[in-house]
Protein backbone atom coordinates (compact mmCIF):
# COMPACT_ATOMS: atom_id res chain seq x y z
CA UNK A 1 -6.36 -8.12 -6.84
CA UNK A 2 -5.09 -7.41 -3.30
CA UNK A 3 -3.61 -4.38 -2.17
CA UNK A 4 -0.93 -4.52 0.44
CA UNK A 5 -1.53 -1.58 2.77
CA UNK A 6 1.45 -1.12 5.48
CA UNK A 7 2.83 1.61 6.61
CA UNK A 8 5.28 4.19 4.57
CA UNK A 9 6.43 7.00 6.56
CA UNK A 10 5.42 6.06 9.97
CA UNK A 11 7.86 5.85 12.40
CA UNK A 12 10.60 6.17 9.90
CA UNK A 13 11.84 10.10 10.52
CA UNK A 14 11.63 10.11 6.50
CA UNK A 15 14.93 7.96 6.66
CA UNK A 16 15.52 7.05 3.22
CA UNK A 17 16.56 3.22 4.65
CA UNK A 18 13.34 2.84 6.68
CA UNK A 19 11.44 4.12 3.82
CA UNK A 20 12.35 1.14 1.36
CA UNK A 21 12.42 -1.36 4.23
CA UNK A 22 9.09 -0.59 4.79
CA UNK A 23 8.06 -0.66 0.71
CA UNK A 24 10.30 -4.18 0.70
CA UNK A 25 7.69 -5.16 3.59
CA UNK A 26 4.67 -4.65 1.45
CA UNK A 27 6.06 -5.93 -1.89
CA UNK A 28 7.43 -9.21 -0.26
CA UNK A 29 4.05 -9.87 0.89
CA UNK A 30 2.66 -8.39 -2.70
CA UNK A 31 4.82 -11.16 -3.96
CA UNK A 32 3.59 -13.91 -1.32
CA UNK A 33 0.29 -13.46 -2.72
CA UNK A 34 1.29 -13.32 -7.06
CA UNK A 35 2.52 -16.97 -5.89
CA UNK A 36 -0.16 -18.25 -4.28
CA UNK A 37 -2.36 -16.96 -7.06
CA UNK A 38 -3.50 -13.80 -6.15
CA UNK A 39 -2.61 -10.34 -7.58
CA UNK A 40 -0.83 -8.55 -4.69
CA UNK A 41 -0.37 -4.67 -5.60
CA UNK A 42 1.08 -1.87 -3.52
CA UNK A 43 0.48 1.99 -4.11
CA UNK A 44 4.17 2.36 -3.31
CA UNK A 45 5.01 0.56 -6.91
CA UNK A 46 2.99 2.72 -8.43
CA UNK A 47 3.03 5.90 -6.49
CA UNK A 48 6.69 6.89 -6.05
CA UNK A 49 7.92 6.90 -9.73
CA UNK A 50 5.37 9.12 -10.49
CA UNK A 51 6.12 11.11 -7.33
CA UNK A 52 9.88 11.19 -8.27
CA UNK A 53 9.34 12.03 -12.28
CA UNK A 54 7.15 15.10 -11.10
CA UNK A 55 10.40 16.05 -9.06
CA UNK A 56 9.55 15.75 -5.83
CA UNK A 57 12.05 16.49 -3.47
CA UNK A 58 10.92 14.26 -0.56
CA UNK A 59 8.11 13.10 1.29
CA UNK A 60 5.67 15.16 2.67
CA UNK A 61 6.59 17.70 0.05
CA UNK A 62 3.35 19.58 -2.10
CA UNK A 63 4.08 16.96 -5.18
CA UNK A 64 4.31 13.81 -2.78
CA UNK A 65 1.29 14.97 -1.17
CA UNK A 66 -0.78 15.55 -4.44
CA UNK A 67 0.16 11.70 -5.95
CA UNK A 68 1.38 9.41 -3.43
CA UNK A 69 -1.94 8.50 -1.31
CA UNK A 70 -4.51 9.65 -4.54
CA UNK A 71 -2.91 6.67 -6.23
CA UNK A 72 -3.41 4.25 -3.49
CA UNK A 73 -7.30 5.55 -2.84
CA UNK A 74 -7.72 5.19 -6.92
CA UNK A 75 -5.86 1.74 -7.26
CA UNK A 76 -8.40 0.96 -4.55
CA UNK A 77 -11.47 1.01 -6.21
CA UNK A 78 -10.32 -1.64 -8.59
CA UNK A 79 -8.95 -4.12 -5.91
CA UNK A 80 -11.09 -6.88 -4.60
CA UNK A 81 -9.59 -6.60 -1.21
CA UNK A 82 -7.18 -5.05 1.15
CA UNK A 83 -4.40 -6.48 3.26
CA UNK A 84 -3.23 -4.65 6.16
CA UNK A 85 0.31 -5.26 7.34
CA UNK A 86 2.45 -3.71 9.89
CA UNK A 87 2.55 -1.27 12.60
CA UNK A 88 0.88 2.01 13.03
CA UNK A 89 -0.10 3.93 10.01
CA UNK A 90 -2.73 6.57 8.84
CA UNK A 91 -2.48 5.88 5.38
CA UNK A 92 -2.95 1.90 6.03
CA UNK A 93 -5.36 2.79 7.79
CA UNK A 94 -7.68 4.98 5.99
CA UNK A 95 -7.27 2.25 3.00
CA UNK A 96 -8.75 -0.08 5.14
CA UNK A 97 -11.83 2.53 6.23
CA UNK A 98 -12.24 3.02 2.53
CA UNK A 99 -12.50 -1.11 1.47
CA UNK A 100 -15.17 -1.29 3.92
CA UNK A 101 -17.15 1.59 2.36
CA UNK A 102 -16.97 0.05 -0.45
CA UNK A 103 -17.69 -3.48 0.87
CA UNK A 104 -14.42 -4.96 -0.48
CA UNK A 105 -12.77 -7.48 1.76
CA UNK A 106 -10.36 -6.80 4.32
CA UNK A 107 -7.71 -8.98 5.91
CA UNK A 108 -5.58 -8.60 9.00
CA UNK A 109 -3.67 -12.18 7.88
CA UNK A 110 -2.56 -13.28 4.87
CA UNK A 111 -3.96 -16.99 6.48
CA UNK A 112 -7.21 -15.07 6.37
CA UNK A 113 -6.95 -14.62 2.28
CA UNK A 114 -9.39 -17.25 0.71
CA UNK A 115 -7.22 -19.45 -1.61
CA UNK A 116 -7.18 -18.25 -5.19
CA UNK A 117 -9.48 -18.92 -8.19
C-alpha cells in the first residue's frame, strides 16, 4: 500500500477547480499503481467526505483542520511506502518526513516503485 502524497491547497487560492485537479492528480497516479499491482491510496479519498459530513465549510476551516491531514498521518502508519508527486506542498511534505521516521519507503518516481508482489 502506497500513499500518493501531492499537494492539496498549495498554490490553488482554495479554488474549488484547482482543488479537485489537484485530488484528480493524486488519484490518477493512485490508480496507475492499483494497475500495476500495487495499492495506491490518497488521504484526499478518505479525508474530505469525512471533512464535508462534519460540515465543514471550507478548507482551512477548524473541522478541515481537525480531520483532513490526521487522516493522512494515520493512513500512514499502515502504508508500506510513500509517493511524492507534484509541486510545492507542506502537507506532501511532512508525509514524506514522517515515512522516513518510520523507515517506510519513499519514492520521488513512480519508475522508482519496485514492481509488485
Amino acid at each position: 500500500m502506497i500513499l500518493v502524497a501531492g499537494p492539496y491547497r498549495s498554490g490553488t487560492g482554495d479554488d474549488p477547480r484547482k482543488l479537485e485537479a489537484n485530488v484528480k492528480a493524486m488519484t490518477d497516479v493512485a490508480l496507475h499503481l492499483f494497475r500495476a499491482g500495487h495499492l495506491g491510496v490518497t488521504g484526499e479519498a478518505l479525508a474530505l467526505p469525512l471533512v464535508e459530513a462534519a460540515g465543514s465549510t471550507g478548507p482551512g476551516d477548524s473541522i478541515h483542520d481537525e480531520i483532513f491531514h490526521p487522516i493522512a498521518e494515520q493512513l500512514l502508519i499502515r502504508c508500506d511506502g510513500v509517493l511524492r508527486i507534484g509541486g510545492r506542498s507542506e502537507g506532501a511534505d511532512r508525509m514524506v518526513a514522517q515515512a522516513r521516521a518510520y523507515g517506510k519507503a519513499v519514492y520521488t518516481s513512480l519508475d522508482d516503485i519496485p514492481p509488485a508482489r
